[in-house]
N, C-alpha and C. Protein backbone atom coordinates (compact mmCIF):
# COMPACT_ATOMS: atom_id res chain seq x y z
N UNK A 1 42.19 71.13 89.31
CA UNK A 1 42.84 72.06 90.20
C UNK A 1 42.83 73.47 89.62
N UNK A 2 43.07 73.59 88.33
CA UNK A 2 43.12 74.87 87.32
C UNK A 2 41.96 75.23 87.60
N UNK A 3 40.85 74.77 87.46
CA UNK A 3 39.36 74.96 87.72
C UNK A 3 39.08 76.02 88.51
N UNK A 4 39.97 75.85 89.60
CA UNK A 4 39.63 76.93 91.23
C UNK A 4 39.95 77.88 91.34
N UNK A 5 41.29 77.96 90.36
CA UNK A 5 42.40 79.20 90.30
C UNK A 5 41.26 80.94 90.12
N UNK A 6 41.53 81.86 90.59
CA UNK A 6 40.87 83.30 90.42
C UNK A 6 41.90 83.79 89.42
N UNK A 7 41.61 83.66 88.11
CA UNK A 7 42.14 84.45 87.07
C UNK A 7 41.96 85.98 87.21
N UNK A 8 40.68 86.72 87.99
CA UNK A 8 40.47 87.84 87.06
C UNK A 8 41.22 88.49 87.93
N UNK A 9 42.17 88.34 88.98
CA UNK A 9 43.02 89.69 89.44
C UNK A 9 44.86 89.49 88.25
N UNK A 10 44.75 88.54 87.69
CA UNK A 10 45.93 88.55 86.98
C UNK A 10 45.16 88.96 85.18
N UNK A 11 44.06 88.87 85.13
CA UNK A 11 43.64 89.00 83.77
C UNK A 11 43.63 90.22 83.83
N UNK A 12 42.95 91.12 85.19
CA UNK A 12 42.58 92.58 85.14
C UNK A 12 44.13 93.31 84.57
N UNK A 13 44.98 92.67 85.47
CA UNK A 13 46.62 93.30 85.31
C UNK A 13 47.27 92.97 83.98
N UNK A 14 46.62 92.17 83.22
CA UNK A 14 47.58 92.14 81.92
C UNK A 14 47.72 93.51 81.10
N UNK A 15 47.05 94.11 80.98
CA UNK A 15 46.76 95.30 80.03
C UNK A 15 48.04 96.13 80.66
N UNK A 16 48.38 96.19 81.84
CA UNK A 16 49.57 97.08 81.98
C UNK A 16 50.96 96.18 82.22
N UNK A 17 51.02 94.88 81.76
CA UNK A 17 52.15 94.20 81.79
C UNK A 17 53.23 94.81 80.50
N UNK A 18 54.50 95.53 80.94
CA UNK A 18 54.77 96.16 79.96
C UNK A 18 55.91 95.78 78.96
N UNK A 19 56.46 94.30 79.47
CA UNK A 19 57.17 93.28 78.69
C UNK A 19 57.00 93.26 77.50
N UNK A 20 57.57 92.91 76.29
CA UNK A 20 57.63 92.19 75.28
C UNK A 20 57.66 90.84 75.88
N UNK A 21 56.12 89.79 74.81
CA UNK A 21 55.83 88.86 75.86
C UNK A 21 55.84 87.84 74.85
N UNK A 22 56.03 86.61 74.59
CA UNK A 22 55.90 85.65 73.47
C UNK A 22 55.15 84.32 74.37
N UNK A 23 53.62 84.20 73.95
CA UNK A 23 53.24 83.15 74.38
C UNK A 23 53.63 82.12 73.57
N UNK A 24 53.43 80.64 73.86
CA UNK A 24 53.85 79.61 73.08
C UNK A 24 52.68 78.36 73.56
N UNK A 25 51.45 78.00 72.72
CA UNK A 25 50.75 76.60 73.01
C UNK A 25 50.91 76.09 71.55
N UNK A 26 50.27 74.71 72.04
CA UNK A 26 50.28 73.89 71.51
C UNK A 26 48.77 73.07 70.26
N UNK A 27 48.74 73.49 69.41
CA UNK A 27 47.15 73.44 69.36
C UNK A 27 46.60 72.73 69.57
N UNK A 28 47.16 71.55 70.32
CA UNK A 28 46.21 70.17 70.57
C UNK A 28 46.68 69.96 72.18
N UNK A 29 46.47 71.47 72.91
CA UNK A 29 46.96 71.72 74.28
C UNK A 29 45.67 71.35 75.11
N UNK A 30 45.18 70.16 75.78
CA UNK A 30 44.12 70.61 76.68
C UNK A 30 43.83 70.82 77.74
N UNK A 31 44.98 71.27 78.35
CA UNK A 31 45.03 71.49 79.47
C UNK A 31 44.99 73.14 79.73
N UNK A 32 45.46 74.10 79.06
CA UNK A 32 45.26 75.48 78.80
C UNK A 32 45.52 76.02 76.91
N UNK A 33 43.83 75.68 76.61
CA UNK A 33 43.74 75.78 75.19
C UNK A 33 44.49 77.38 74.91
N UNK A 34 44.79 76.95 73.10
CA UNK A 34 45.10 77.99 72.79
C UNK A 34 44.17 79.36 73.22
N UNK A 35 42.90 79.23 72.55
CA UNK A 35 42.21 80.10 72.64
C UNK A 35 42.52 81.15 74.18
N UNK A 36 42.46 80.46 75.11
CA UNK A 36 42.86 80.97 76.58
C UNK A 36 44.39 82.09 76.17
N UNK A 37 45.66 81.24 75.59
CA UNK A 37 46.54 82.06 75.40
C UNK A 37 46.43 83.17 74.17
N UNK A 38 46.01 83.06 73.18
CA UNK A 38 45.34 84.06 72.18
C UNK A 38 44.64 85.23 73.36
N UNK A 39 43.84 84.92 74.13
CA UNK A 39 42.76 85.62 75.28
C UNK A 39 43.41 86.72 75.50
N UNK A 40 44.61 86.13 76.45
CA UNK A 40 45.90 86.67 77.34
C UNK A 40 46.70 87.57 76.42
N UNK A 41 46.58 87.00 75.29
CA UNK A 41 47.97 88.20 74.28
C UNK A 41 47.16 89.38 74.16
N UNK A 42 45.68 88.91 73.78
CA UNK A 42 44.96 90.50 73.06
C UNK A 42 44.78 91.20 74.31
N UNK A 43 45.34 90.99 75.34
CA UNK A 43 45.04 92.16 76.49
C UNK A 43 46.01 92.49 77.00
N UNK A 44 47.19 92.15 76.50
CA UNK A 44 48.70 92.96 76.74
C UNK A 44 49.06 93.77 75.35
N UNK A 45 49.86 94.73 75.96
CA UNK A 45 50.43 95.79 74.87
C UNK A 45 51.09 95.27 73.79
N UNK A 46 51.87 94.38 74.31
CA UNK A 46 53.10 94.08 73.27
C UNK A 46 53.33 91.99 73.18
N UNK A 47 51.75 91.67 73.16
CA UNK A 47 52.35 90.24 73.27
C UNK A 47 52.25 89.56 71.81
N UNK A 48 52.42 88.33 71.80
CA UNK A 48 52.37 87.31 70.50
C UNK A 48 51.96 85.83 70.96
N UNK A 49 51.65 85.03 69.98
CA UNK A 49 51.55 83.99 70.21
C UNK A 49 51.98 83.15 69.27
N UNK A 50 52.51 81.94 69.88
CA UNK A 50 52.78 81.19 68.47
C UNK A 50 52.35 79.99 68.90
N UNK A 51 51.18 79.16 68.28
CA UNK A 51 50.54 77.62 67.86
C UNK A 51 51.49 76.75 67.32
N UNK A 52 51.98 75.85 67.91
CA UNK A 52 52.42 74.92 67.63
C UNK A 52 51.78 73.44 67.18
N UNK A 53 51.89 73.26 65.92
CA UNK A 53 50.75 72.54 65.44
C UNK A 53 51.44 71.18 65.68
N UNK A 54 50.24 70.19 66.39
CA UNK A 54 50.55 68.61 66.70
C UNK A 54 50.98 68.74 68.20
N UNK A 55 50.87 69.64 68.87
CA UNK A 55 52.08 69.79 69.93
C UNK A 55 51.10 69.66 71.29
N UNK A 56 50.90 69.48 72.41
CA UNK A 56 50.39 69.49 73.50
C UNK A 56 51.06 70.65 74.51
N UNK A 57 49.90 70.02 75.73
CA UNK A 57 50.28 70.82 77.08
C UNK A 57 51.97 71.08 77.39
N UNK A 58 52.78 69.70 77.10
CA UNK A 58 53.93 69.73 77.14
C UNK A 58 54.87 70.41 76.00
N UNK A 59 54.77 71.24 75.41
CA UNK A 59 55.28 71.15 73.86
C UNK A 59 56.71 71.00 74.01
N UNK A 60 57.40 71.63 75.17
CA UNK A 60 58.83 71.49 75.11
C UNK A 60 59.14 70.32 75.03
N UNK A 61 59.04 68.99 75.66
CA UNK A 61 59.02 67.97 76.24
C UNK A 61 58.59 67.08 74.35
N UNK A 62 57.33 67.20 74.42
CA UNK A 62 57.06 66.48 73.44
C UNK A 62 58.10 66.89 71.52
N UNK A 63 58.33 68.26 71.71
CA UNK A 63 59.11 68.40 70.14
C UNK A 63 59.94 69.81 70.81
N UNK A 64 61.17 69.22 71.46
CA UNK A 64 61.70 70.40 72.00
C UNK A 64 62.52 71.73 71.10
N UNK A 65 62.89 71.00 69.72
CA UNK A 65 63.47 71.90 68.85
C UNK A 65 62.28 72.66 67.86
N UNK A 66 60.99 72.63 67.96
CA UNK A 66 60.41 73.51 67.79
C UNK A 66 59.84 74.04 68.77
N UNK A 67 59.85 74.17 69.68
CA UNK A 67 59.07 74.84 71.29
C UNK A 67 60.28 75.82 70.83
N UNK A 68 62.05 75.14 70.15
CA UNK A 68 63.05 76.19 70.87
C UNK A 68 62.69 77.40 69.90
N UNK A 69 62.61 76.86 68.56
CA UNK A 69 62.72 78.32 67.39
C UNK A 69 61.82 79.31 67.49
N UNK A 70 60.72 78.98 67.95
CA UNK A 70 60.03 80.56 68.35
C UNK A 70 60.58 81.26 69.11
N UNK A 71 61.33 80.46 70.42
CA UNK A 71 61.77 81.67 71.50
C UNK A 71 63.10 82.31 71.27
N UNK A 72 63.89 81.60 70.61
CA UNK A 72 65.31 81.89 69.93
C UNK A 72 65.16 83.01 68.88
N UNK A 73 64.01 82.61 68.05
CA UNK A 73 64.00 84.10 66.97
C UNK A 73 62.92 85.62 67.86
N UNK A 74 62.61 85.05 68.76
CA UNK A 74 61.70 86.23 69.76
C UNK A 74 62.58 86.82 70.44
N UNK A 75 63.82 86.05 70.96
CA UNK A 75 65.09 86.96 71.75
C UNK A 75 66.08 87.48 70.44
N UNK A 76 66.41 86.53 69.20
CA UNK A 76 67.17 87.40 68.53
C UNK A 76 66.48 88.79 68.04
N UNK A 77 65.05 88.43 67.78
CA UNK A 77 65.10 90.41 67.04
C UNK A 77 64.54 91.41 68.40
N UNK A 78 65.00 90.69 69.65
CA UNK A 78 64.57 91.59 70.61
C UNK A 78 65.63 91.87 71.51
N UNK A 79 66.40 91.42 71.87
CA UNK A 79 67.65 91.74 72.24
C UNK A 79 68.57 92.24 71.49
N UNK A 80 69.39 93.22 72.19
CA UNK A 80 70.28 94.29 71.79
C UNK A 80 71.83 93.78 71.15
């Protein structure tokens, strides 16, 4: 189904997405490989990524207290 999707009107628009953005895969994701989210960060201003090693498509689901600590320390030094 992912297959069909038209990425390039949301890929064209990343470069002016002006969020602080924290991606999160899984490196043994195959349903949207890392590489794809690595893709997506280097064409926004202000993004990151963090690999979660052993982790899949699901990472929350499969090891939810590490899916949580990336996003918990991405809102503590980013929130006021």
């Amino acid at each position: 189904m992912m297959a069909q999707w038209d990425l390039g009107p949301l890929l064209r628009a990343l470069p002016r997405h002006p969020a602080k953005t924290l991606l999160i895969t899984g490196d043994a994701d195959k349903a949207v490989p890392p590489e794809v989210s690595a893709e997506a960060a280097s064409r926004m201003p202000d993004a990151r990524v963090v690999s979660l090693a052993g982790l899949g498509h699901l990472a929350h689901e499969e090891d939810a207290p590490a899916t949580a600590a990336p996003i918990l320390a991405f809102l503590n030094a980013h929130l006021d």
